[in-house]
N, C-alpha and C. Protein backbone atom coordinates (compact mmCIF):
# COMPACT_ATOMS: atom_id res chain seq x y z
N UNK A 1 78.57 46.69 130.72
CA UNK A 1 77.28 47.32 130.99
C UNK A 1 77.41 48.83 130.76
N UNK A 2 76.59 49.25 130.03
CA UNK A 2 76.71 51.03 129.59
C UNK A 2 76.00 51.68 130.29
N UNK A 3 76.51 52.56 131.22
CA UNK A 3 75.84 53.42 131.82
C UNK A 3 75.02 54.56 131.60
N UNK A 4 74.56 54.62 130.52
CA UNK A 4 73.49 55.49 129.90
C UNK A 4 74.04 56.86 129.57
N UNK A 5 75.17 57.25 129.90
CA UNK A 5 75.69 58.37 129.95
C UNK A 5 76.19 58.87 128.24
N UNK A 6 75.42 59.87 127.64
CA UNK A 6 76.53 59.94 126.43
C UNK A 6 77.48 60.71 126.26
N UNK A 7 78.51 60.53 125.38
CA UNK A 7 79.49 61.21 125.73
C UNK A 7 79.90 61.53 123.97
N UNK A 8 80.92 62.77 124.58
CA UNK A 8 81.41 63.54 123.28
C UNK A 8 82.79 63.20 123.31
N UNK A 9 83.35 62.98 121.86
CA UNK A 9 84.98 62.67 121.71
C UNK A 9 85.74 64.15 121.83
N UNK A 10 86.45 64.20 122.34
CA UNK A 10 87.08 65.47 122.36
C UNK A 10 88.83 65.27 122.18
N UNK A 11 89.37 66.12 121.66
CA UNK A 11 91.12 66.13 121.21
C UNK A 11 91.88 66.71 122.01
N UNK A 12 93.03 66.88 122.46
CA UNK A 12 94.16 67.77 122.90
C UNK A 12 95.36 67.91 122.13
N UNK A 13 96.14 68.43 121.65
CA UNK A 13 96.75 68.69 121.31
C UNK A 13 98.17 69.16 122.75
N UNK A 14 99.39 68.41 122.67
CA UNK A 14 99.39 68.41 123.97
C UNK A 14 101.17 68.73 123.60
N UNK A 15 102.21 69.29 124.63
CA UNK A 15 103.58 68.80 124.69
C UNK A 15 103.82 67.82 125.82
N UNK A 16 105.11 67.95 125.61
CA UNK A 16 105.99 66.40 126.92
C UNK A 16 105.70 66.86 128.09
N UNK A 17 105.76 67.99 128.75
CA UNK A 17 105.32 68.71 130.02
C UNK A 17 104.17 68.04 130.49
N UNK A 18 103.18 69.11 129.61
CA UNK A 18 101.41 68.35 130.21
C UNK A 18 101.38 66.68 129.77
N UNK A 19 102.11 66.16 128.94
CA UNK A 19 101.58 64.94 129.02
C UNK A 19 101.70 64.06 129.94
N UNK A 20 102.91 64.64 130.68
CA UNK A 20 103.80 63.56 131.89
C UNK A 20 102.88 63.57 133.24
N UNK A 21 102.09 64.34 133.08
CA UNK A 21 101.41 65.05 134.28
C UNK A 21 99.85 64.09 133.65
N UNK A 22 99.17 64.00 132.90
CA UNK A 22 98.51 63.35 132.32
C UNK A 22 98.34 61.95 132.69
N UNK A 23 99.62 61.85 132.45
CA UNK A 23 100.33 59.80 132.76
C UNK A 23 100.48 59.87 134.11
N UNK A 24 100.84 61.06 134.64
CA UNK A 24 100.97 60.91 136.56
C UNK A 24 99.34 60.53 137.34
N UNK A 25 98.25 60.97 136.28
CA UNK A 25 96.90 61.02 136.86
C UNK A 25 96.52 59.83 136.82
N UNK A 26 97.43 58.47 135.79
CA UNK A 26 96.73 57.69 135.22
C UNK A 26 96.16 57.67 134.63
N UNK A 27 96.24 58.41 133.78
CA UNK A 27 95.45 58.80 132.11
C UNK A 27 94.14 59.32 132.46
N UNK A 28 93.59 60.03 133.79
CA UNK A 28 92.34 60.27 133.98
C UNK A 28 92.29 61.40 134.08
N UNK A 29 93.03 62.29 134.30
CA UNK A 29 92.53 64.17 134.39
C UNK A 29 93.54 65.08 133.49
N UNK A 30 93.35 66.25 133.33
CA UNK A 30 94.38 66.82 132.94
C UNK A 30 94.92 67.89 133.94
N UNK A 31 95.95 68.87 133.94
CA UNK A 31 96.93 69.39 135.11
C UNK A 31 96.19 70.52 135.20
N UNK A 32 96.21 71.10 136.23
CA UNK A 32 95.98 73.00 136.64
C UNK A 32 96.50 73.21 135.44
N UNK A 33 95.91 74.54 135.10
CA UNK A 33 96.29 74.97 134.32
C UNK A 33 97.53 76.69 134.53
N UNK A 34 98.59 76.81 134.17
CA UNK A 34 99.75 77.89 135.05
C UNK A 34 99.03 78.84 135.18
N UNK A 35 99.58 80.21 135.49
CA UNK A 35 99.06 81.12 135.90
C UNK A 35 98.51 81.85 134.90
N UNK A 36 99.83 81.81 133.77
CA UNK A 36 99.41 82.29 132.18
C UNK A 36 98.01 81.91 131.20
N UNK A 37 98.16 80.66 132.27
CA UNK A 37 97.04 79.65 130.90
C UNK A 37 95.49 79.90 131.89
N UNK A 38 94.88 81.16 131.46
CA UNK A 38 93.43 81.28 131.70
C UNK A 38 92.12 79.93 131.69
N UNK A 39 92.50 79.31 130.13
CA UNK A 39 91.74 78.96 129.73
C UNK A 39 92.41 77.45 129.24
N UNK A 40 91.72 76.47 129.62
CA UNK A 40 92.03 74.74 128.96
C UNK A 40 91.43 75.07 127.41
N UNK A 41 91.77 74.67 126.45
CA UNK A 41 90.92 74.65 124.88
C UNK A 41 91.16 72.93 124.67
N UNK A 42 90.14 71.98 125.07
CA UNK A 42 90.09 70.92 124.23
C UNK A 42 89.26 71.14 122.70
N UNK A 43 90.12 70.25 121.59
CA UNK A 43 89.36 71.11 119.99
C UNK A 43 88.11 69.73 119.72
N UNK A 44 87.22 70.05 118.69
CA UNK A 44 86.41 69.25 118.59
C UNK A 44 86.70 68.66 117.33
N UNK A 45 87.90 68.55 116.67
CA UNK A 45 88.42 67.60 115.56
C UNK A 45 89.58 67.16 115.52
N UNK A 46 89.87 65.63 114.86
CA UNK A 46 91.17 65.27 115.38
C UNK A 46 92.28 66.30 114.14
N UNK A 47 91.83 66.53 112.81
CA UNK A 47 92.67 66.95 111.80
C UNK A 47 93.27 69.06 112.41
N UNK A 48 92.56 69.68 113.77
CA UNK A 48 92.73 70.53 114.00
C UNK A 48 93.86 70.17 115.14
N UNK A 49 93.70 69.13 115.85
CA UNK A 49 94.38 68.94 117.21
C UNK A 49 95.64 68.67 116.36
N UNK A 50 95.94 67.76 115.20
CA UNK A 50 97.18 67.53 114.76
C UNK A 50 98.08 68.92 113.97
N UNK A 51 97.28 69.59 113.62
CA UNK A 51 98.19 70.72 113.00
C UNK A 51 98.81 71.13 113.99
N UNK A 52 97.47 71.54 115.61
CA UNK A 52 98.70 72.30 116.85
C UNK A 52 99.66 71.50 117.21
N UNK A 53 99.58 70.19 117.31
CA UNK A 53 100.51 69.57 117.99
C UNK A 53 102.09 69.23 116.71
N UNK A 54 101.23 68.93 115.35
CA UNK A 54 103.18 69.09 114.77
C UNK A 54 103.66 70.64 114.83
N UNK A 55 102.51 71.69 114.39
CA UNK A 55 103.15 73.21 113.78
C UNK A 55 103.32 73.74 115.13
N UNK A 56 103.22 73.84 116.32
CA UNK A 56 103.16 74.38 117.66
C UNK A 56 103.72 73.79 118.57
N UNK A 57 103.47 72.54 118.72
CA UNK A 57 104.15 72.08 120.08
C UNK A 57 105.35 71.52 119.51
N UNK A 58 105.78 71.23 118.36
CA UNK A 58 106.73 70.57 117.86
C UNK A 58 107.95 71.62 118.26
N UNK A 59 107.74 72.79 117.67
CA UNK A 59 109.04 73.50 117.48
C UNK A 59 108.99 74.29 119.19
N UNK A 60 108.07 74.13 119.62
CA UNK A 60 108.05 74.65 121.48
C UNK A 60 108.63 73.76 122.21
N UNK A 61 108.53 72.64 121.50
CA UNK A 61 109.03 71.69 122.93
C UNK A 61 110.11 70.17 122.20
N UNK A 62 110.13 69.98 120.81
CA UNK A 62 110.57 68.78 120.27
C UNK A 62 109.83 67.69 120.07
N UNK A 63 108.23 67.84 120.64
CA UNK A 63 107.58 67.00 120.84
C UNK A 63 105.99 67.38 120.51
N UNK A 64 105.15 67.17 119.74
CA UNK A 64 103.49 66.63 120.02
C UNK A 64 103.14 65.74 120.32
N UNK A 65 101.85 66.10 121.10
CA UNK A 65 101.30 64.49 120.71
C UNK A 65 99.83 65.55 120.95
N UNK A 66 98.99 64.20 120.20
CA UNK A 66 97.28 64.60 120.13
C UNK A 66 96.93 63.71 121.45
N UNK A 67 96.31 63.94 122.11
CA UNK A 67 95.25 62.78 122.90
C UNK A 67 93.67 63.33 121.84
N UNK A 68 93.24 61.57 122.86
CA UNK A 68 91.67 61.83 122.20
C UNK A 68 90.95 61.60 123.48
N UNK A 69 90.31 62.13 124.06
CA UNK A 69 89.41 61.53 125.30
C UNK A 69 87.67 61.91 125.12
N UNK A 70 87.00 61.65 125.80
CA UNK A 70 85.49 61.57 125.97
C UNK A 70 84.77 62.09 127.37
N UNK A 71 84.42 62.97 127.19
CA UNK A 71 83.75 63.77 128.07
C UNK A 71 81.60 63.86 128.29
N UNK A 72 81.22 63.49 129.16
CA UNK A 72 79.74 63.50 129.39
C UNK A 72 79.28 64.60 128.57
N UNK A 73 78.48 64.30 127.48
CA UNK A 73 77.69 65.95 126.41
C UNK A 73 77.31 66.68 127.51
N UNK A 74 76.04 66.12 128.19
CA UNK A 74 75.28 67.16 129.03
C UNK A 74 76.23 67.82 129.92
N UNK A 75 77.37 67.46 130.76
CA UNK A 75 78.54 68.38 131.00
C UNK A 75 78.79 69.42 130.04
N UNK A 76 78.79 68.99 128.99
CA UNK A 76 79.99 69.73 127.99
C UNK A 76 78.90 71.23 127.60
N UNK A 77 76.96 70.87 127.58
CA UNK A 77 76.85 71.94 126.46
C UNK A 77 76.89 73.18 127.65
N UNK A 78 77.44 73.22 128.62
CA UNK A 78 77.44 74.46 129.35
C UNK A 78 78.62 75.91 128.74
N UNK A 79 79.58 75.05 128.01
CA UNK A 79 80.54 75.36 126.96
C UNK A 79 80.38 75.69 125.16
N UNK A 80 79.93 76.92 125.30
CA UNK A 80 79.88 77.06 123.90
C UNK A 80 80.91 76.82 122.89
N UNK A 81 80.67 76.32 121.83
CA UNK A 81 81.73 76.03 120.75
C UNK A 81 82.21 77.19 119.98
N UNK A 82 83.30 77.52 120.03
CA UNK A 82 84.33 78.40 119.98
C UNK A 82 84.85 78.49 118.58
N UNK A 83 84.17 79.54 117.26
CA UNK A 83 85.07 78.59 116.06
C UNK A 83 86.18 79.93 115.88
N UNK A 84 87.71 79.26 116.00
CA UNK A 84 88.74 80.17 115.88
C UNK A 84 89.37 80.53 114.76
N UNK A 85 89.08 80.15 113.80
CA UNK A 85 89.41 80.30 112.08
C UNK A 85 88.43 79.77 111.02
N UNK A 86 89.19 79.10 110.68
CA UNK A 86 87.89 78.12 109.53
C UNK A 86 87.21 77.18 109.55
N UNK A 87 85.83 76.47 109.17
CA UNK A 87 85.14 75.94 109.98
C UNK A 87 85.71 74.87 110.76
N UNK A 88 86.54 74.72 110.60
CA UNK A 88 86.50 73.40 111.57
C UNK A 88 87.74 73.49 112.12
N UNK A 89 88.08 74.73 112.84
CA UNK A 89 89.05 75.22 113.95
C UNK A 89 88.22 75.40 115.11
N UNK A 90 87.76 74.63 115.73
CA UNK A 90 86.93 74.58 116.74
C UNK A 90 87.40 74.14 118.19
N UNK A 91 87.00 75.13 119.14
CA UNK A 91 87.31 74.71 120.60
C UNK A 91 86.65 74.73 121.45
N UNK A 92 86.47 74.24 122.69
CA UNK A 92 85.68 74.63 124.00
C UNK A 92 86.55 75.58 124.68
N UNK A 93 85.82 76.37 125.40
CA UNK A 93 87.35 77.22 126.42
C UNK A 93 86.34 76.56 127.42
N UNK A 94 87.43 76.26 128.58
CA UNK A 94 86.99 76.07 129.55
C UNK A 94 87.85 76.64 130.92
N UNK A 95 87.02 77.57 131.32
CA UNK A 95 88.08 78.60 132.30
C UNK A 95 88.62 77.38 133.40
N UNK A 96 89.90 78.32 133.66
CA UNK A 96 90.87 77.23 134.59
C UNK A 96 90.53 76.95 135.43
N UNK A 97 89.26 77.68 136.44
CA UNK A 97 88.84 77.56 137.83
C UNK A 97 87.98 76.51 137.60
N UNK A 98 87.42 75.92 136.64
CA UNK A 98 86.51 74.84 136.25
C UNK A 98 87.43 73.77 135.96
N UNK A 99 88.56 73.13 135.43
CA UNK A 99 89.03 72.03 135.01
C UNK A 99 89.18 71.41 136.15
N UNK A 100 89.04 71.39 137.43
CA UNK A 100 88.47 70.39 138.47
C UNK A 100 87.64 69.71 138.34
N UNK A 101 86.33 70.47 137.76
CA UNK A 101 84.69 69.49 137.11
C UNK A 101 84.84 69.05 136.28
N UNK A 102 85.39 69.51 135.07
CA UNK A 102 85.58 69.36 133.61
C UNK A 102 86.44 67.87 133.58
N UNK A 103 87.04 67.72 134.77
CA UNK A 103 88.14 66.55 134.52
C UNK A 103 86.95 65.17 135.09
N UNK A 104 86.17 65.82 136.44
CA UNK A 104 84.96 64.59 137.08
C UNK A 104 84.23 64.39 136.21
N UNK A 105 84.18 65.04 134.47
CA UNK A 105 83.11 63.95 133.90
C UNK A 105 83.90 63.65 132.85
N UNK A 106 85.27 63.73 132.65
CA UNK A 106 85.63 62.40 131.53
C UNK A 106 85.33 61.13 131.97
N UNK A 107 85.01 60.46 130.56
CA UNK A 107 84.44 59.03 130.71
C UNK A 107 85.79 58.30 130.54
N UNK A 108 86.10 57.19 131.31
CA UNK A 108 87.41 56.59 130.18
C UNK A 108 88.44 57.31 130.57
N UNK A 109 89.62 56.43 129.86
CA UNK A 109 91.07 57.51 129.99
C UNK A 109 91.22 57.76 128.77
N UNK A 110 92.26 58.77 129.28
CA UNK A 110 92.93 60.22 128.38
C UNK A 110 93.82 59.37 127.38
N UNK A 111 94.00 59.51 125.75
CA UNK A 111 94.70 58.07 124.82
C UNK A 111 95.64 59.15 124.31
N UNK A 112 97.24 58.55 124.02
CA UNK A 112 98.19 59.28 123.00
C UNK A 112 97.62 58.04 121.86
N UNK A 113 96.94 59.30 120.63
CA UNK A 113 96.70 58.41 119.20
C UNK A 113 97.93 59.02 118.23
N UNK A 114 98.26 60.19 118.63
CA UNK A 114 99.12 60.96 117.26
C UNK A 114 100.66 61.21 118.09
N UNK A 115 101.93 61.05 118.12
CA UNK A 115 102.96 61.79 118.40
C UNK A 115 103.72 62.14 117.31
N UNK A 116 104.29 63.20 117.02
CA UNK A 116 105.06 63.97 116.01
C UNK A 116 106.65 64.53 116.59
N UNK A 117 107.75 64.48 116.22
CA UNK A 117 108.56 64.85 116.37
C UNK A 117 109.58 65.57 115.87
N UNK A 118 110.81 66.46 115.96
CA UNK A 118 111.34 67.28 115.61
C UNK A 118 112.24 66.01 114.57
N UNK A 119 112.95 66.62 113.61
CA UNK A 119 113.52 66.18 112.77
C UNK A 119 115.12 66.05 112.86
């Protein structure tokens, strides 16, 4: 039965750290974000989430992975779309004091579709 709710696909681009914490939620929220990390950036394409996760998290940590999850739109358009290079380097920022709410309207759980590894 569909609850009328629509929802937007959204990416992460993620290392082994935040993901373990991910899998601790039961695939349903994502972690505080540290003291450093102001801002959560889920991207709005999967071919952007995979570049950060092999060219970035690969050589930071030995490890990427992409998630894909789904978040309520009408949540989401309070978040302007963020374009950080070329068109379709796209993100939400979503300040850290908010990823408490931001996590109460994913629909569904949080999926590893992409992992990449060091060589």
């Amino acid at each position: 039965m569909s609850s009328g709710v629509g929802t937007t696909v959204l990416w992460r681009p993620t290392g082994p750290q935040e993901l373990e914490l991910v899998r601790a939620s039961g695939w349903r929220q994502w972690p505080p974000r540290l003291p450093d990390q102001p801002i959560f950036y889920p991207v709005l394409n999967e071919d952007y989430a995979i570049k950060i996760a092999r060219d970035w998290n690969v050589p930071a940590s030995g490890t990427g992975y992409v998630t894909r999850f789904q978040v309520e739109t009408e949540f989401l358009s309070r978040y302007p779309v963020r374009q950080v290079g070329g068109d379709t380097i796209l993100e939400l920022w979503v300040p850290a004091e908010e990823l408490d709410e931001f996590n109460k309207h994913i629909v569904g759980a949080i999926e590893v579709i992409h992992e990449f590894r060091s060589q």
